[in-house]
C-alpha atoms as a PDB file:
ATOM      1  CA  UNK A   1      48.326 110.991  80.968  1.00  0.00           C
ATOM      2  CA  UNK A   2      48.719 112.531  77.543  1.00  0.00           C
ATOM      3  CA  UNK A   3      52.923 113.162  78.251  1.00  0.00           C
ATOM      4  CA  UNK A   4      53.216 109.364  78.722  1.00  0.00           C
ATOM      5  CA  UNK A   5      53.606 108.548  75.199  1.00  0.00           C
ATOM      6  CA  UNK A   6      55.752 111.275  74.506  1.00  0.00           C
ATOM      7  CA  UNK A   7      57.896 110.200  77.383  1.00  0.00           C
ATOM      8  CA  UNK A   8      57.876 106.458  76.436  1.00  0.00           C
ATOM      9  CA  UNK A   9      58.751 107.643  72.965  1.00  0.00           C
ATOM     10  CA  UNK A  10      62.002 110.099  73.860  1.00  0.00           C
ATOM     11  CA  UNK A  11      63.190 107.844  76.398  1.00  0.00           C
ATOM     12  CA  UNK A  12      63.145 104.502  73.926  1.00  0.00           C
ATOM     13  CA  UNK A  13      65.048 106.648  70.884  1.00  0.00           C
ATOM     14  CA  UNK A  14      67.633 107.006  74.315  1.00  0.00           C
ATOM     15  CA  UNK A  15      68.137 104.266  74.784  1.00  0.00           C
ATOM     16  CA  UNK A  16      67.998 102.911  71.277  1.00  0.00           C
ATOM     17  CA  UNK A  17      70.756 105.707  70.178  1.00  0.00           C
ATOM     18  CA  UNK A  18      73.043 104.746  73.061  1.00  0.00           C
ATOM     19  CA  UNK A  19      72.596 101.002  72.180  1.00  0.00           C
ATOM     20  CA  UNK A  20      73.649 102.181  68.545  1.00  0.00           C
ATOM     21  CA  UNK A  21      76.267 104.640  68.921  1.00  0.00           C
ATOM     22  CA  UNK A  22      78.024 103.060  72.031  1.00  0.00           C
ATOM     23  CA  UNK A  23      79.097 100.044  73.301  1.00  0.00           C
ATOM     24  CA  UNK A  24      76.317  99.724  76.005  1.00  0.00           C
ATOM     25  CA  UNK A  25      74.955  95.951  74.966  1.00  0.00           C
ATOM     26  CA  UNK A  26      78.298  94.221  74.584  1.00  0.00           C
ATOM     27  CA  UNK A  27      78.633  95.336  78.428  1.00  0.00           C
ATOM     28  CA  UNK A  28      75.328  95.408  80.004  1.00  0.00           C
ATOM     29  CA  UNK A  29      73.891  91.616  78.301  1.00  0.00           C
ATOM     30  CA  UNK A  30      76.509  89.609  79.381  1.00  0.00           C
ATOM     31  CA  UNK A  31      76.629  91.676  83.241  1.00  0.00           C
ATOM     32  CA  UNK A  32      72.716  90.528  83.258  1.00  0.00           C
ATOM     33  CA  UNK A  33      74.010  86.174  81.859  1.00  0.00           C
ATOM     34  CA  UNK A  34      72.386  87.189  78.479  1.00  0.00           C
ATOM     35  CA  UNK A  35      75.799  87.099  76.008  1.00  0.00           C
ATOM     36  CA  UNK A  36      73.872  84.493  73.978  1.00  0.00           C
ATOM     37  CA  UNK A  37      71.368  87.429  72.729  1.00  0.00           C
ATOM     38  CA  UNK A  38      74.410  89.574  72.109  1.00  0.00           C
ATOM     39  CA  UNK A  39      74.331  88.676  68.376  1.00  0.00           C
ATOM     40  CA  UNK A  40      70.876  88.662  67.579  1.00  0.00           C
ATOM     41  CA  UNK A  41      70.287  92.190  69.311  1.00  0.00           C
ATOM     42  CA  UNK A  42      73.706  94.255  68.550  1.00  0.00           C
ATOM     43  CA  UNK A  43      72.910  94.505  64.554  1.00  0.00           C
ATOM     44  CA  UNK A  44      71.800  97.320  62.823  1.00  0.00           C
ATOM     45  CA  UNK A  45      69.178  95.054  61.165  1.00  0.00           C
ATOM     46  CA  UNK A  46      67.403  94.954  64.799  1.00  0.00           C
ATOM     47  CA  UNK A  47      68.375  98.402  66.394  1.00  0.00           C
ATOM     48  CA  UNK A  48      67.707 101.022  63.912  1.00  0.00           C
ATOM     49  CA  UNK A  49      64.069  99.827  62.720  1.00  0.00           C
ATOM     50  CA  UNK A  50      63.419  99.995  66.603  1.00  0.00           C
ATOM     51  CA  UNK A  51      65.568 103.351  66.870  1.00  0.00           C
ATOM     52  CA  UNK A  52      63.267 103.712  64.062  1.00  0.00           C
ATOM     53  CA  UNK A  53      60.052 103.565  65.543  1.00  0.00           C
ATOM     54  CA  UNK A  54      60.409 105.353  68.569  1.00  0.00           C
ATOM     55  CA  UNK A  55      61.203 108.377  66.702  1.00  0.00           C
ATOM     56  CA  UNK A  56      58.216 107.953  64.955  1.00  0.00           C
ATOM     57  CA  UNK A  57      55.959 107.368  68.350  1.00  0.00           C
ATOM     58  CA  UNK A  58      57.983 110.199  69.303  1.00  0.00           C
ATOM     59  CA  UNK A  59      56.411 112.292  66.479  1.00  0.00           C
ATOM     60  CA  UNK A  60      53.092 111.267  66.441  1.00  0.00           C
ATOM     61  CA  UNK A  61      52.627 112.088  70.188  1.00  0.00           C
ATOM     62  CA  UNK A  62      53.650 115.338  69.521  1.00  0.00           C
ATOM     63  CA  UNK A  63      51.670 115.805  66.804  1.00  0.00           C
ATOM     64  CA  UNK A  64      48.449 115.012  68.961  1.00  0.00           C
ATOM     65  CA  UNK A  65      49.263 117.053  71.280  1.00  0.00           C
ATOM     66  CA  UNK A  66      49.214 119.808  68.558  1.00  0.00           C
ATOM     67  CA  UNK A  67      46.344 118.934  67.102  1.00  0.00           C
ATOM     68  CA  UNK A  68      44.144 118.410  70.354  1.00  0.00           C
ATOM     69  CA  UNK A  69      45.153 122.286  71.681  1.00  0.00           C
ATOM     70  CA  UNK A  70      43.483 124.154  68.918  1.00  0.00           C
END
C-alpha cells in the first residue's frame, strides 16, 4: 500500500519525460482519433508543470517513507 504512491509518482515523471523529450504524442493521439488535443497537450506550458508535479509526488512519497521508519 505505502509503494503505490511512489509508484504512481515514478511512473507519471515516465511518462511525462518521454512525452517531453520525444515525439510520443504527435504519434500515439492521432493512432487513438485524438489529433484535435494534439495542440493543447504537446506544449511545454501543459507538460512540464505536470512533469512538474510528479516529481514532486515522487518526493514527498519518499520522504514519508523516511520519516515513518524511524
Amino acid at each position: 500500500m505505502r509503494n503505490k504512491l511512489l509508484t504512481f509518482g515514478i511512473g507519471g515523471t515516465v511518462l511525462a519525460a518521454l512525452c517531453c523529450f520525444t515525439p510520443l504524442l504527435p504519434v500515439v493521439l492521432p493512432a487513438l482519433g485524438l489529433a484535435g488535443f494534439l495542440g493543447v497537450v504537446y506544449n511545454d506550458a501543459v507538460l512540464l508543470p505536470v512533469l512538474a508535479g510528479f516529481l514532486v509526488l515522487a518526493g514527498v512519497s519518499l520522504w514519508r517513507m523516511k520519516t515513518r521508519r524511524k
